[in-house]
N, C-alpha and C. Protein backbone atom coordinates (compact mmCIF):
# COMPACT_ATOMS: atom_id res chain seq x y z
N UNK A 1 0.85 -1.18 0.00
CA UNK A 1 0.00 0.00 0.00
C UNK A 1 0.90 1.24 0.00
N UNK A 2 0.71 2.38 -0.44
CA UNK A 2 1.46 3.36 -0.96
C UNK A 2 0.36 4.15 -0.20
N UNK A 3 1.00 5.22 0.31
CA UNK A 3 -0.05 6.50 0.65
C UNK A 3 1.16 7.92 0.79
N UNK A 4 0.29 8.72 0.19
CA UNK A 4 1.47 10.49 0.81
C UNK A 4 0.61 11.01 1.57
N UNK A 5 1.41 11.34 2.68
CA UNK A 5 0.71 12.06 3.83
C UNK A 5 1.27 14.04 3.32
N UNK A 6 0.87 14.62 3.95
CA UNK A 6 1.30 16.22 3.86
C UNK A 6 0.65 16.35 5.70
N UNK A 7 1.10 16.68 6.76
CA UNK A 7 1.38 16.68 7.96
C UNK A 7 1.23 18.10 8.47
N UNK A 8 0.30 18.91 9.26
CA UNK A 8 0.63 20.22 9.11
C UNK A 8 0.94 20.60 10.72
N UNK A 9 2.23 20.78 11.23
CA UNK A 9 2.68 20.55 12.35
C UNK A 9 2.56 21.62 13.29
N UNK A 10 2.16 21.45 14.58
CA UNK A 10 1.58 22.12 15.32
C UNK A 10 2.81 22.75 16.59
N UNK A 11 3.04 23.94 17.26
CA UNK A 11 3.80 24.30 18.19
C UNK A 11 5.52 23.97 17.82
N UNK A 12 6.05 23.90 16.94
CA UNK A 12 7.52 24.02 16.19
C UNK A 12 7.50 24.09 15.16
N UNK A 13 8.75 24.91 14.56
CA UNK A 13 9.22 26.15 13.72
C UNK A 13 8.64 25.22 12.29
N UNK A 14 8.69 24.33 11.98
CA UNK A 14 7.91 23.63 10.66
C UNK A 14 6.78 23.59 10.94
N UNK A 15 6.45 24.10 9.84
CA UNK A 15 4.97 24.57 8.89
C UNK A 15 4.41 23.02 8.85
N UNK A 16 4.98 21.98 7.85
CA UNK A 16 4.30 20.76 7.52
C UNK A 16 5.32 19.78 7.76
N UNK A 17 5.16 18.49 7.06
CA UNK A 17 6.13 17.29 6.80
C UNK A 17 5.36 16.68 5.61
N UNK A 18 5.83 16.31 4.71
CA UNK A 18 5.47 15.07 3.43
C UNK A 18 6.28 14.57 3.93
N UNK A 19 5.57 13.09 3.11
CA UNK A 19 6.27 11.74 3.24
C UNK A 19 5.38 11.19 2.67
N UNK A 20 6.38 10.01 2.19
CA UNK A 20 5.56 8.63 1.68
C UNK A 20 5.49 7.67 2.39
N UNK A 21 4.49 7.16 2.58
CA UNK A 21 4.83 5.87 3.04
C UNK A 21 4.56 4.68 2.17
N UNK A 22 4.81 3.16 1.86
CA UNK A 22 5.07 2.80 1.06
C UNK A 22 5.16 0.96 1.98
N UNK A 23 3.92 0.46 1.98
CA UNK A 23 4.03 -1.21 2.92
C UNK A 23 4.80 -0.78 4.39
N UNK A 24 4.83 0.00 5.18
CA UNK A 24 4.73 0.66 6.76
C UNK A 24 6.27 1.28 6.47
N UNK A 25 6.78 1.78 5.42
CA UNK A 25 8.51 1.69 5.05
C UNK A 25 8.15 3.69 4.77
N UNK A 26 9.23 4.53 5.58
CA UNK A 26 9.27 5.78 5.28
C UNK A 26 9.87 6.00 4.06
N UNK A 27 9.46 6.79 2.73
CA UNK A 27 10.44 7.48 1.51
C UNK A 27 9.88 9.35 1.70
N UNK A 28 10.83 10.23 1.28
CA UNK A 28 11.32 11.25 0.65
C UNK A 28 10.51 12.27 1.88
N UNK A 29 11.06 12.48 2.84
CA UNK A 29 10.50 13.04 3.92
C UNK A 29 10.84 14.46 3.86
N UNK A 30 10.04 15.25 3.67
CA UNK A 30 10.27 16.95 3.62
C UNK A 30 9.78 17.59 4.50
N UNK A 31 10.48 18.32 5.05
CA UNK A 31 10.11 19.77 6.32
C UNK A 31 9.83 20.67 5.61
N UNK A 32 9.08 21.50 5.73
CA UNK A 32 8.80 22.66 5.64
C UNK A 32 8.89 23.64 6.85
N UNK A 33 10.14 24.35 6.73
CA UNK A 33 10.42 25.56 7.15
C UNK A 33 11.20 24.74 8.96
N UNK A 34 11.17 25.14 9.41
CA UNK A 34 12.28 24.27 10.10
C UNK A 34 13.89 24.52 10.56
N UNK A 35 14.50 24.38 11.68
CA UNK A 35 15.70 24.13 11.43
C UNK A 35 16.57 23.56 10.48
N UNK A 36 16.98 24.45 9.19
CA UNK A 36 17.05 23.26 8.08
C UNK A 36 18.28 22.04 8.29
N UNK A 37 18.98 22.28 8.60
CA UNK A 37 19.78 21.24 8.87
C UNK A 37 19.68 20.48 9.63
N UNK A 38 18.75 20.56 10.87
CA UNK A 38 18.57 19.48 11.89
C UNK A 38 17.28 18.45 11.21
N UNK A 39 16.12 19.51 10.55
CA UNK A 39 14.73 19.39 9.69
C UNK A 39 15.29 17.82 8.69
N UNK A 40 16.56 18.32 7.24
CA UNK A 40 17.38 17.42 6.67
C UNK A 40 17.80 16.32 7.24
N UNK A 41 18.96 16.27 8.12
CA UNK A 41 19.08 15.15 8.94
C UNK A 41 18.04 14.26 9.31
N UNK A 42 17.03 15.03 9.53
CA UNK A 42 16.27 13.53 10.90
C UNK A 42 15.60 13.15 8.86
N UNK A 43 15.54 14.02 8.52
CA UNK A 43 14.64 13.38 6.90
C UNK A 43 15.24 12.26 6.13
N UNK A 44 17.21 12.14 6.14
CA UNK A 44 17.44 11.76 6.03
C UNK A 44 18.09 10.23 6.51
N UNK A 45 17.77 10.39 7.90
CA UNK A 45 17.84 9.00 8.51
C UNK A 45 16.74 8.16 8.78
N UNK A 46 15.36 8.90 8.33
CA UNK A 46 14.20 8.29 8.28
C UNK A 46 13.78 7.39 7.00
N UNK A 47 14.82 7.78 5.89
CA UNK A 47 14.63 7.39 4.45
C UNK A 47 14.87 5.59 5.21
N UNK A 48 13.76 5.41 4.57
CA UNK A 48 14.01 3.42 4.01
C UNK A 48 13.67 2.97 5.59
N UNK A 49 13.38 3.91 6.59
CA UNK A 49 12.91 3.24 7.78
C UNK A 49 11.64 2.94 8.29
N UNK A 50 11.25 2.26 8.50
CA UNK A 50 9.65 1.66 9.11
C UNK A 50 9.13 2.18 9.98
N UNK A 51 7.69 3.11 9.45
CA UNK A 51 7.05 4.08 10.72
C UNK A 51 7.23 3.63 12.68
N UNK A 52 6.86 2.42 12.45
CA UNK A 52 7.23 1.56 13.52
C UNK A 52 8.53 2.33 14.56
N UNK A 53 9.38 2.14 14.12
CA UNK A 53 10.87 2.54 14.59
C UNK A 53 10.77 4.25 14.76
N UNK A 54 10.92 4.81 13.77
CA UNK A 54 10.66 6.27 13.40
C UNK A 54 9.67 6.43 14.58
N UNK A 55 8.58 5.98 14.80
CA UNK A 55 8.00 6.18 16.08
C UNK A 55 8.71 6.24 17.79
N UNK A 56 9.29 5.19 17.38
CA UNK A 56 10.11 4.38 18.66
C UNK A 56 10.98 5.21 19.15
N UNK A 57 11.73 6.06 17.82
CA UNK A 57 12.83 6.55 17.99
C UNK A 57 12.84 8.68 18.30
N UNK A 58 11.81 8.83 18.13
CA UNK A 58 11.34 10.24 18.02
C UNK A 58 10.25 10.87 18.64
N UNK A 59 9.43 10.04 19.00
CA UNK A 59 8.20 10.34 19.93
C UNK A 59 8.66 10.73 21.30
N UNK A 60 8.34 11.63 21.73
CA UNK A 60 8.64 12.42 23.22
C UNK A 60 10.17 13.36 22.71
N UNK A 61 10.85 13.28 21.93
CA UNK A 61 12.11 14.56 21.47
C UNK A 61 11.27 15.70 21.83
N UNK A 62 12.37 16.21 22.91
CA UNK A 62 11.74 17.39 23.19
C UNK A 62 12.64 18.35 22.54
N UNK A 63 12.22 19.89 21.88
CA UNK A 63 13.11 20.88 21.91
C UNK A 63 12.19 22.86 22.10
N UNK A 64 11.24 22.69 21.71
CA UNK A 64 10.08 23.73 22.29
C UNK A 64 9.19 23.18 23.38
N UNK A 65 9.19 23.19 24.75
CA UNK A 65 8.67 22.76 25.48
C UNK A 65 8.59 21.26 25.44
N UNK A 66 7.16 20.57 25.46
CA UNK A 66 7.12 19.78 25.51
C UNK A 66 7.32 18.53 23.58
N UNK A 67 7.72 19.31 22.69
CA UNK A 67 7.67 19.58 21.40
C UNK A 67 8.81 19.33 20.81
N UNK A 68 8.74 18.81 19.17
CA UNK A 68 10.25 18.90 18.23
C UNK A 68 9.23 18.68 16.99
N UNK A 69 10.15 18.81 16.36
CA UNK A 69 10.06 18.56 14.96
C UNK A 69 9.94 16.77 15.06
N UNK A 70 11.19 16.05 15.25
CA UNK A 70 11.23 15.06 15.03
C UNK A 70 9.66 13.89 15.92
N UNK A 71 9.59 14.83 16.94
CA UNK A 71 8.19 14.49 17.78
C UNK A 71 7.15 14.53 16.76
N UNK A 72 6.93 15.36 15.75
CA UNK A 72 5.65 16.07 15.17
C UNK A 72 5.93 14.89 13.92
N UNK A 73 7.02 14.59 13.46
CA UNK A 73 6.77 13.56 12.82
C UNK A 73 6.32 11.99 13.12
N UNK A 74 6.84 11.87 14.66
CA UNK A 74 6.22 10.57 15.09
C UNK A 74 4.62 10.57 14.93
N UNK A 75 4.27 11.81 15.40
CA UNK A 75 2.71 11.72 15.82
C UNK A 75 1.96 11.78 14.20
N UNK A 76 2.71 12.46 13.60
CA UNK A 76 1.93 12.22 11.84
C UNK A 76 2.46 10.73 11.66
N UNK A 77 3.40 9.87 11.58
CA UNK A 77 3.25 8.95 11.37
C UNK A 77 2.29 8.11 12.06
N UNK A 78 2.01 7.90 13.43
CA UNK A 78 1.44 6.93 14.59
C UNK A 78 -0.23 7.47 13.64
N UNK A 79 -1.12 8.83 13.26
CA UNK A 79 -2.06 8.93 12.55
C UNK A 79 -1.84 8.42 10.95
N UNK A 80 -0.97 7.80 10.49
CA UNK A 80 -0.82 7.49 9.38
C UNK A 80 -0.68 6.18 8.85
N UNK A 81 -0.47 5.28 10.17
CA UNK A 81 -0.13 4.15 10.21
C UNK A 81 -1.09 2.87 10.03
């Protein structure tokens, strides 16, 4: 099953997140607006990884209060899953 999500992220500096997902497997993950280099990084170690994990591994990152970027992507994935 193939699906694109567009993610519109709530309380940190990114606007949204795309992604594909693709049989529970993360492809081509984009921030919008964001720390760009921290935004890049986590996009790029998420490539080819399984929402599953990506969950495991990013859910509760804090860096605005209780909040991150990489958090805001767990929680669009865990609704995507």
């Amino acid at each position: 099953m193939e699906k694109h999500v567009t993610f519109k992220t709530q309380g940190v500096c990114s606007q949204k997140i795309d992604f594909d997902l693709v049989d529970g497997i993360v492809h081509n993950v984009v921030f919008t607006g964001g720390c760009r280099g921290n935004t890049q990084g986590v996009a790029r170690l998420a490539e080819g990884m399984s929402a599953e994990e990506i969950i495991k591994r990013c859910k509760g990152i804090e860096c605005r209060g209780n909040n991150s970027c990489p958090n805001q992507l767990a929680l669009a994935l865990e609704q995507n899953i």
